[in-house]
PDB file of N, CA and C in Angstrom:
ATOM      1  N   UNK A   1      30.425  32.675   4.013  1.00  0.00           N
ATOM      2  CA  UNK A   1      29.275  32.834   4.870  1.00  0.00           C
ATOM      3  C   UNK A   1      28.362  33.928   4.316  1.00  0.00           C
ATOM      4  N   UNK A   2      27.403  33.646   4.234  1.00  0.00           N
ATOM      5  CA  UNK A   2      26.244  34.753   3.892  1.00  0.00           C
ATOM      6  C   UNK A   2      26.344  35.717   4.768  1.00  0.00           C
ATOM      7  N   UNK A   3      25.909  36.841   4.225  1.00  0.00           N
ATOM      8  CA  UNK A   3      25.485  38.213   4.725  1.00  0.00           C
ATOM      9  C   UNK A   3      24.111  38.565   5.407  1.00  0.00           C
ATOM     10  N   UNK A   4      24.137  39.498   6.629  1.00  0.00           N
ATOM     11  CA  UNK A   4      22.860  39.975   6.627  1.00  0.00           C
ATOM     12  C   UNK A   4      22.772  41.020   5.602  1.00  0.00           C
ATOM     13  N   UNK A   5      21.518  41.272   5.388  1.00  0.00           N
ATOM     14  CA  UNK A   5      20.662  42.589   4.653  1.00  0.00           C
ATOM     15  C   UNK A   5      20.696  43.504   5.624  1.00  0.00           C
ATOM     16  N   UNK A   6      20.380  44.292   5.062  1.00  0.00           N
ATOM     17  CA  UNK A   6      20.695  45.735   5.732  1.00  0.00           C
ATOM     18  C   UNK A   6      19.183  46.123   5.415  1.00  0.00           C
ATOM     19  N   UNK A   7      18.767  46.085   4.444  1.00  0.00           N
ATOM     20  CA  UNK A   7      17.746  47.273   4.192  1.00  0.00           C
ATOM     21  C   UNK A   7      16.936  46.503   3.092  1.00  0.00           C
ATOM     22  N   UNK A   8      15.655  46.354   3.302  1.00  0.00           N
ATOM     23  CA  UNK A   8      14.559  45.821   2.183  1.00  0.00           C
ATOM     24  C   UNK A   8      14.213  46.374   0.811  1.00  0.00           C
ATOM     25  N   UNK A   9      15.230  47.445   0.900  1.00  0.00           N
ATOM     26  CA  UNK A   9      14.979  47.940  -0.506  1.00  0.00           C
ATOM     27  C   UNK A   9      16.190  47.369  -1.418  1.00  0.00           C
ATOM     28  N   UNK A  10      16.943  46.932  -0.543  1.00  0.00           N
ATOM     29  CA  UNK A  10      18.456  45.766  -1.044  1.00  0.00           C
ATOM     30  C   UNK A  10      17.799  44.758  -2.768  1.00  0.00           C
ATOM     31  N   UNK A  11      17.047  44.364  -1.627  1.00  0.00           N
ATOM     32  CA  UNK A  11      15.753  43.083  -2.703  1.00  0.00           C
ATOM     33  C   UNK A  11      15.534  43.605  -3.491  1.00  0.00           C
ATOM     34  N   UNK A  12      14.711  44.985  -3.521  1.00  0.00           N
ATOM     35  CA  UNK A  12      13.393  44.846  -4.422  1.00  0.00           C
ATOM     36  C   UNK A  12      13.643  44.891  -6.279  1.00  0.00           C
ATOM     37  N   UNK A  13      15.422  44.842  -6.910  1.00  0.00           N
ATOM     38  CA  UNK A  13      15.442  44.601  -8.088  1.00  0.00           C
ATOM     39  C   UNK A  13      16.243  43.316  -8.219  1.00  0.00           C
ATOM     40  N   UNK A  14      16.462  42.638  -7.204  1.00  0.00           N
ATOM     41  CA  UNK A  14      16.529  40.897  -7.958  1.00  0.00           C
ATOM     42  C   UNK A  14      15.368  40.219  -8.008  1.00  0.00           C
ATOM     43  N   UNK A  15      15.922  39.013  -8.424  1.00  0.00           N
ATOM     44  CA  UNK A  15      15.118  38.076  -9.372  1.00  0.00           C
ATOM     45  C   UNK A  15      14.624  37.002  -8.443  1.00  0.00           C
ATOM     46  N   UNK A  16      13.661  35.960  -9.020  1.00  0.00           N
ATOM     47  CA  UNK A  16      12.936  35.319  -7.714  1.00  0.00           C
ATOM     48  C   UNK A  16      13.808  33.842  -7.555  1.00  0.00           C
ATOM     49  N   UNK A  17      14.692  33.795  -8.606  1.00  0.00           N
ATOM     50  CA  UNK A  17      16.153  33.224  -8.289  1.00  0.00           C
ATOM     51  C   UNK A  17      17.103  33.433  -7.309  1.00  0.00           C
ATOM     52  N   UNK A  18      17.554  34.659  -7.286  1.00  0.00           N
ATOM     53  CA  UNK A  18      18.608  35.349  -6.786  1.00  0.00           C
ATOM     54  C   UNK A  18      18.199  34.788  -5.167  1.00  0.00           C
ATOM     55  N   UNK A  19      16.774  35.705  -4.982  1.00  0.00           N
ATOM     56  CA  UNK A  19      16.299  35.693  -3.995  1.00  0.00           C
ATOM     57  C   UNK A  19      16.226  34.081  -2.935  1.00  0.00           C
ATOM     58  N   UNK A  20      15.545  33.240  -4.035  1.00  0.00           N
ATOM     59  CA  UNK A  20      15.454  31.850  -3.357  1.00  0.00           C
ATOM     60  C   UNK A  20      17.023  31.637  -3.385  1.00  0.00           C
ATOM     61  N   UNK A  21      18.316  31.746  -4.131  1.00  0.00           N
ATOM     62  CA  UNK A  21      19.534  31.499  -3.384  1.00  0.00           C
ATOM     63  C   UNK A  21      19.982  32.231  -2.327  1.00  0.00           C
ATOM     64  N   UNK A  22      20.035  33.203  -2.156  1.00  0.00           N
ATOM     65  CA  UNK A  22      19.662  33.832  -1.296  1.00  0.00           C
ATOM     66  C   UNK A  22      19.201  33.222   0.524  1.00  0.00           C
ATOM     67  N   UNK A  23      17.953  33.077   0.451  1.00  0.00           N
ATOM     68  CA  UNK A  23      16.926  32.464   1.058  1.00  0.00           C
ATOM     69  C   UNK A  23      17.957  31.024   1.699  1.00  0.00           C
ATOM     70  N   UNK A  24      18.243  30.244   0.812  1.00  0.00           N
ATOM     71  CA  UNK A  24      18.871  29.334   1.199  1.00  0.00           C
ATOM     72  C   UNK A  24      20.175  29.124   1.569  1.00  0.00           C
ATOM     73  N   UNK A  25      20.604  29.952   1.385  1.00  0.00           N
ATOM     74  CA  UNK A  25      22.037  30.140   1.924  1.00  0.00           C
ATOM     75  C   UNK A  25      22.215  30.747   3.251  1.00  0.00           C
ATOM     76  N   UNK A  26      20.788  31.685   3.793  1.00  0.00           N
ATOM     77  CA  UNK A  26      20.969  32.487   5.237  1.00  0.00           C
ATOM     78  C   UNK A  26      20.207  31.193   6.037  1.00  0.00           C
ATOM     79  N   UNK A  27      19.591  30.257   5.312  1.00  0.00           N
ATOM     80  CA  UNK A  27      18.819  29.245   6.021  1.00  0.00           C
ATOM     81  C   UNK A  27      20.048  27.663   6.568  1.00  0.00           C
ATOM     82  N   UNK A  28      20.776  27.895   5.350  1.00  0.00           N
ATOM     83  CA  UNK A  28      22.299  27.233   5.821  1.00  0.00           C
ATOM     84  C   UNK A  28      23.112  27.898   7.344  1.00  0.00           C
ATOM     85  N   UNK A  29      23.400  29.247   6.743  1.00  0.00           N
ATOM     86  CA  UNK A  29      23.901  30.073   7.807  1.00  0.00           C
ATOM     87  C   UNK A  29      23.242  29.448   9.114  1.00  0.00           C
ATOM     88  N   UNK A  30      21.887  29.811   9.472  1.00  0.00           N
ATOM     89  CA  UNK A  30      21.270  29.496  10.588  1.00  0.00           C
ATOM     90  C   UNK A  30      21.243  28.422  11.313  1.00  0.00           C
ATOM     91  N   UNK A  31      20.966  27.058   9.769  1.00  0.00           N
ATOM     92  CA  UNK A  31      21.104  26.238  10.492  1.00  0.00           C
ATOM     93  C   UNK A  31      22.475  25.860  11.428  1.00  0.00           C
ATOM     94  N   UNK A  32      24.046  26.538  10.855  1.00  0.00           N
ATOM     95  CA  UNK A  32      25.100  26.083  11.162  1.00  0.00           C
ATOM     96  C   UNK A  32      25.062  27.314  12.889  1.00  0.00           C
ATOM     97  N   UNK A  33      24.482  27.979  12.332  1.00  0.00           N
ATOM     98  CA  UNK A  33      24.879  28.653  13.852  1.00  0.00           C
ATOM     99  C   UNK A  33      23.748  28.291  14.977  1.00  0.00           C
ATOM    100  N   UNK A  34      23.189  27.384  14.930  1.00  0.00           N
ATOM    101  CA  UNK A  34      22.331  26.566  15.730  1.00  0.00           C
ATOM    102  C   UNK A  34      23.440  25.484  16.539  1.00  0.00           C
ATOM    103  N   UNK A  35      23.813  24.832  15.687  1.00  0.00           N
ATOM    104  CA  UNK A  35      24.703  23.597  16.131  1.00  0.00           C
ATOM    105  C   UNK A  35      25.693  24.291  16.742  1.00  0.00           C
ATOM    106  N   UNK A  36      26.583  25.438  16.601  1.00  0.00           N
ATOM    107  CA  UNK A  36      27.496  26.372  17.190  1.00  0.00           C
ATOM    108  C   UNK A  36      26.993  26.897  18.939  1.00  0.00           C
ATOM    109  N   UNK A  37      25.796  27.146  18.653  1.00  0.00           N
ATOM    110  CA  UNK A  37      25.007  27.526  19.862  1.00  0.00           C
ATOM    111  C   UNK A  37      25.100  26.085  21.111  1.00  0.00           C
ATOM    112  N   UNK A  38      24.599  25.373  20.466  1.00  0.00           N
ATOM    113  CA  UNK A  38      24.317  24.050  21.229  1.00  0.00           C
ATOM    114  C   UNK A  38      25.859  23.321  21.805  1.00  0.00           C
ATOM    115  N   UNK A  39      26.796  23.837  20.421  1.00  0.00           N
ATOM    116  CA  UNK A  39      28.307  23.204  21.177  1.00  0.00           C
ATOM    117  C   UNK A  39      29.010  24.287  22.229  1.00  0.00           C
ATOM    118  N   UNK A  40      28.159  25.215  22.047  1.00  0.00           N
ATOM    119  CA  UNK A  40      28.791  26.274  23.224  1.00  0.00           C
ATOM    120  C   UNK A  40      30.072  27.066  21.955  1.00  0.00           C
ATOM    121  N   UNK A  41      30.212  27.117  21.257  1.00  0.00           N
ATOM    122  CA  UNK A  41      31.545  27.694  20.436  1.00  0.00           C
ATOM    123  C   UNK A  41      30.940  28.857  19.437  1.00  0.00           C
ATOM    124  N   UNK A  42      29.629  29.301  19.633  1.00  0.00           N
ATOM    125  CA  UNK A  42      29.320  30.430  19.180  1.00  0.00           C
ATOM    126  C   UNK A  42      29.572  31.503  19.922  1.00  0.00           C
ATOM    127  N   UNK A  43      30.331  32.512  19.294  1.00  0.00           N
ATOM    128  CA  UNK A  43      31.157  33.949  19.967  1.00  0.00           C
ATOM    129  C   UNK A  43      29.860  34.843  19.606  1.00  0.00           C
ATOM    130  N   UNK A  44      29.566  35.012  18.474  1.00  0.00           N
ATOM    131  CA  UNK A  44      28.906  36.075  18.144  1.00  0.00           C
ATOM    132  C   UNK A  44      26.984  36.227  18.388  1.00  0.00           C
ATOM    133  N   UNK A  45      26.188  36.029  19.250  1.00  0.00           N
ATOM    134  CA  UNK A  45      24.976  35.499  19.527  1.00  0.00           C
ATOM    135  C   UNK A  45      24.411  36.392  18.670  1.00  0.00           C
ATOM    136  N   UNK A  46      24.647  37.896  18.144  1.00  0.00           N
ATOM    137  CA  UNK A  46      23.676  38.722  17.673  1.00  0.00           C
ATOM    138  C   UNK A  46      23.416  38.198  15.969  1.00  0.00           C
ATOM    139  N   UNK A  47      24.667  37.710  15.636  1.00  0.00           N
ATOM    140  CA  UNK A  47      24.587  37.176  14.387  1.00  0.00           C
ATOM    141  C   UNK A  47      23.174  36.233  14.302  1.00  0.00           C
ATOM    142  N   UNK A  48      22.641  35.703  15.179  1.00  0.00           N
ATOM    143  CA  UNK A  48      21.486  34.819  14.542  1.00  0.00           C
ATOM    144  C   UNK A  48      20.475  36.003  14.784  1.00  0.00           C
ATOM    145  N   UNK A  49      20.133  36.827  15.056  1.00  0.00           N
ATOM    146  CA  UNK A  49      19.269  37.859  15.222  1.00  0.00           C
ATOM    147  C   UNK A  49      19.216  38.348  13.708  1.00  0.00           C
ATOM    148  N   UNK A  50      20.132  38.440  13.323  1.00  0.00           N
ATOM    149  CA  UNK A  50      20.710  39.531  12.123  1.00  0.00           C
ATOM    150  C   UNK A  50      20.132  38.492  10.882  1.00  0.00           C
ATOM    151  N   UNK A  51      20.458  36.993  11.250  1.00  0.00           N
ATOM    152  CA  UNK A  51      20.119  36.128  10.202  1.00  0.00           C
ATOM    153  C   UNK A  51      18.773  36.124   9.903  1.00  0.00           C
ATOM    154  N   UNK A  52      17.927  35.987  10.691  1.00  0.00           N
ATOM    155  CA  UNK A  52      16.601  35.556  10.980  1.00  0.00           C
ATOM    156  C   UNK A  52      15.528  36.456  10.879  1.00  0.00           C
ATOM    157  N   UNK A  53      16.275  37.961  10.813  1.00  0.00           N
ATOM    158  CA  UNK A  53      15.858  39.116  10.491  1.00  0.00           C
ATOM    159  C   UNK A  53      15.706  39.128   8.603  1.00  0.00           C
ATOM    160  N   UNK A  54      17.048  38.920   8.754  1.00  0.00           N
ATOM    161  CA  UNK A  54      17.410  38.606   7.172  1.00  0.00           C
ATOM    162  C   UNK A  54      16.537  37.795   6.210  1.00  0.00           C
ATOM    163  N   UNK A  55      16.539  36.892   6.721  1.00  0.00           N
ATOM    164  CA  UNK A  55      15.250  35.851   6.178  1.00  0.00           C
ATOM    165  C   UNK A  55      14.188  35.935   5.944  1.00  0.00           C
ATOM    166  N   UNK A  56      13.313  37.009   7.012  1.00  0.00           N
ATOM    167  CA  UNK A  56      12.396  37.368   7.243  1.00  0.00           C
ATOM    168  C   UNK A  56      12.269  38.572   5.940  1.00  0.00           C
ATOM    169  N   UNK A  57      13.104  38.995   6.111  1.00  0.00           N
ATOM    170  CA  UNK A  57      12.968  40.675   4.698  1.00  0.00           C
ATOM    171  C   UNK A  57      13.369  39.674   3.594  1.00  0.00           C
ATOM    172  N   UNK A  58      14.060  38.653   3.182  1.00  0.00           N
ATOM    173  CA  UNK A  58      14.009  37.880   1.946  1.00  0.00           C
ATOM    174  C   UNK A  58      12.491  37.192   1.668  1.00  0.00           C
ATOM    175  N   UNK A  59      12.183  36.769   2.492  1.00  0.00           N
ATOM    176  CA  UNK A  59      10.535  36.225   2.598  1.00  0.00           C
ATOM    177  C   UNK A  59       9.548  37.270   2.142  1.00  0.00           C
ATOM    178  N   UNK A  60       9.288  38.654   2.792  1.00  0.00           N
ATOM    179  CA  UNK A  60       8.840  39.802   2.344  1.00  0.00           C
ATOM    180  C   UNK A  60       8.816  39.803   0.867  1.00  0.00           C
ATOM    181  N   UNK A  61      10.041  39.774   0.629  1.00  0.00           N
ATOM    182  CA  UNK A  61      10.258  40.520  -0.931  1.00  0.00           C
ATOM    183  C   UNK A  61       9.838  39.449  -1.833  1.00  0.00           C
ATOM    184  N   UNK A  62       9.832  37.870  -1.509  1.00  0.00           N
ATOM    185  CA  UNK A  62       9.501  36.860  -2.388  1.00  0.00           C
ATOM    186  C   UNK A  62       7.774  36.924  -2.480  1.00  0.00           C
ATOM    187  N   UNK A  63       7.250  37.180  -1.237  1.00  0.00           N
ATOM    188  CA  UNK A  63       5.974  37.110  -1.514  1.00  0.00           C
ATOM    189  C   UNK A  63       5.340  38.123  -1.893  1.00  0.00           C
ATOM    190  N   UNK A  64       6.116  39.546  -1.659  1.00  0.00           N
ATOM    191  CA  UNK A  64       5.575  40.863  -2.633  1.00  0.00           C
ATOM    192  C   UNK A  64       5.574  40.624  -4.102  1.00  0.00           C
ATOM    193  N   UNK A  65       6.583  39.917  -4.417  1.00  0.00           N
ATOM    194  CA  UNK A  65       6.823  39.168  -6.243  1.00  0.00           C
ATOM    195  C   UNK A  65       5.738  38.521  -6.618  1.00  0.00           C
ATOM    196  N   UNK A  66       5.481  37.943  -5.372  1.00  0.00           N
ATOM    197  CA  UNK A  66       4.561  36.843  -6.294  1.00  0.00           C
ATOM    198  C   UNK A  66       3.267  37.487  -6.444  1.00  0.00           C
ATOM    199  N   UNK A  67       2.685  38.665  -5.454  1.00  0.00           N
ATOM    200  CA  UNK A  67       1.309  39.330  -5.678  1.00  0.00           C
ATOM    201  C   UNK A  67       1.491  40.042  -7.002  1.00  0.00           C
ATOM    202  N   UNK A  68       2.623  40.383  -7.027  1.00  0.00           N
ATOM    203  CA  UNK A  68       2.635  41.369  -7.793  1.00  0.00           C
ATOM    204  C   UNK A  68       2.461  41.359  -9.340  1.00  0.00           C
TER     205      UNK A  68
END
């Protein structure tokens, strides 16, 4: 299972690889803890907070790359 990020400065020396695996793997995560939600068998609710947060600071750092 993927990890949340902790901190946006985590990103800022990988690659725009890393990152898009990355990206897609917390977007897996999410999607699976959606269907968890809906069957009622999700324990942990803060975990999608943490994901979506996560995603959000992976998104950041992909589009700071690309101005940059």
């Amino acid at each position: 299972m993927a990890e949340a990020i902790k901190k946006y400065e985590e990103l800022k020396g990988k690659s725009q690889d890393e990152l898009n695996k990355m990206l897609l793997d917390l977007r897996k995560e999410q999607y699976n803890l959606r269907f968890e939600k809906a069957n009622g068998t999700l324990d942990n609710t803060a975990k999608m907070r943490k994901i979506r947060r996560s995603i959000a600071k992976i998104k950041t750092a992909v589009n700071s790359t690309k101005k940059a």
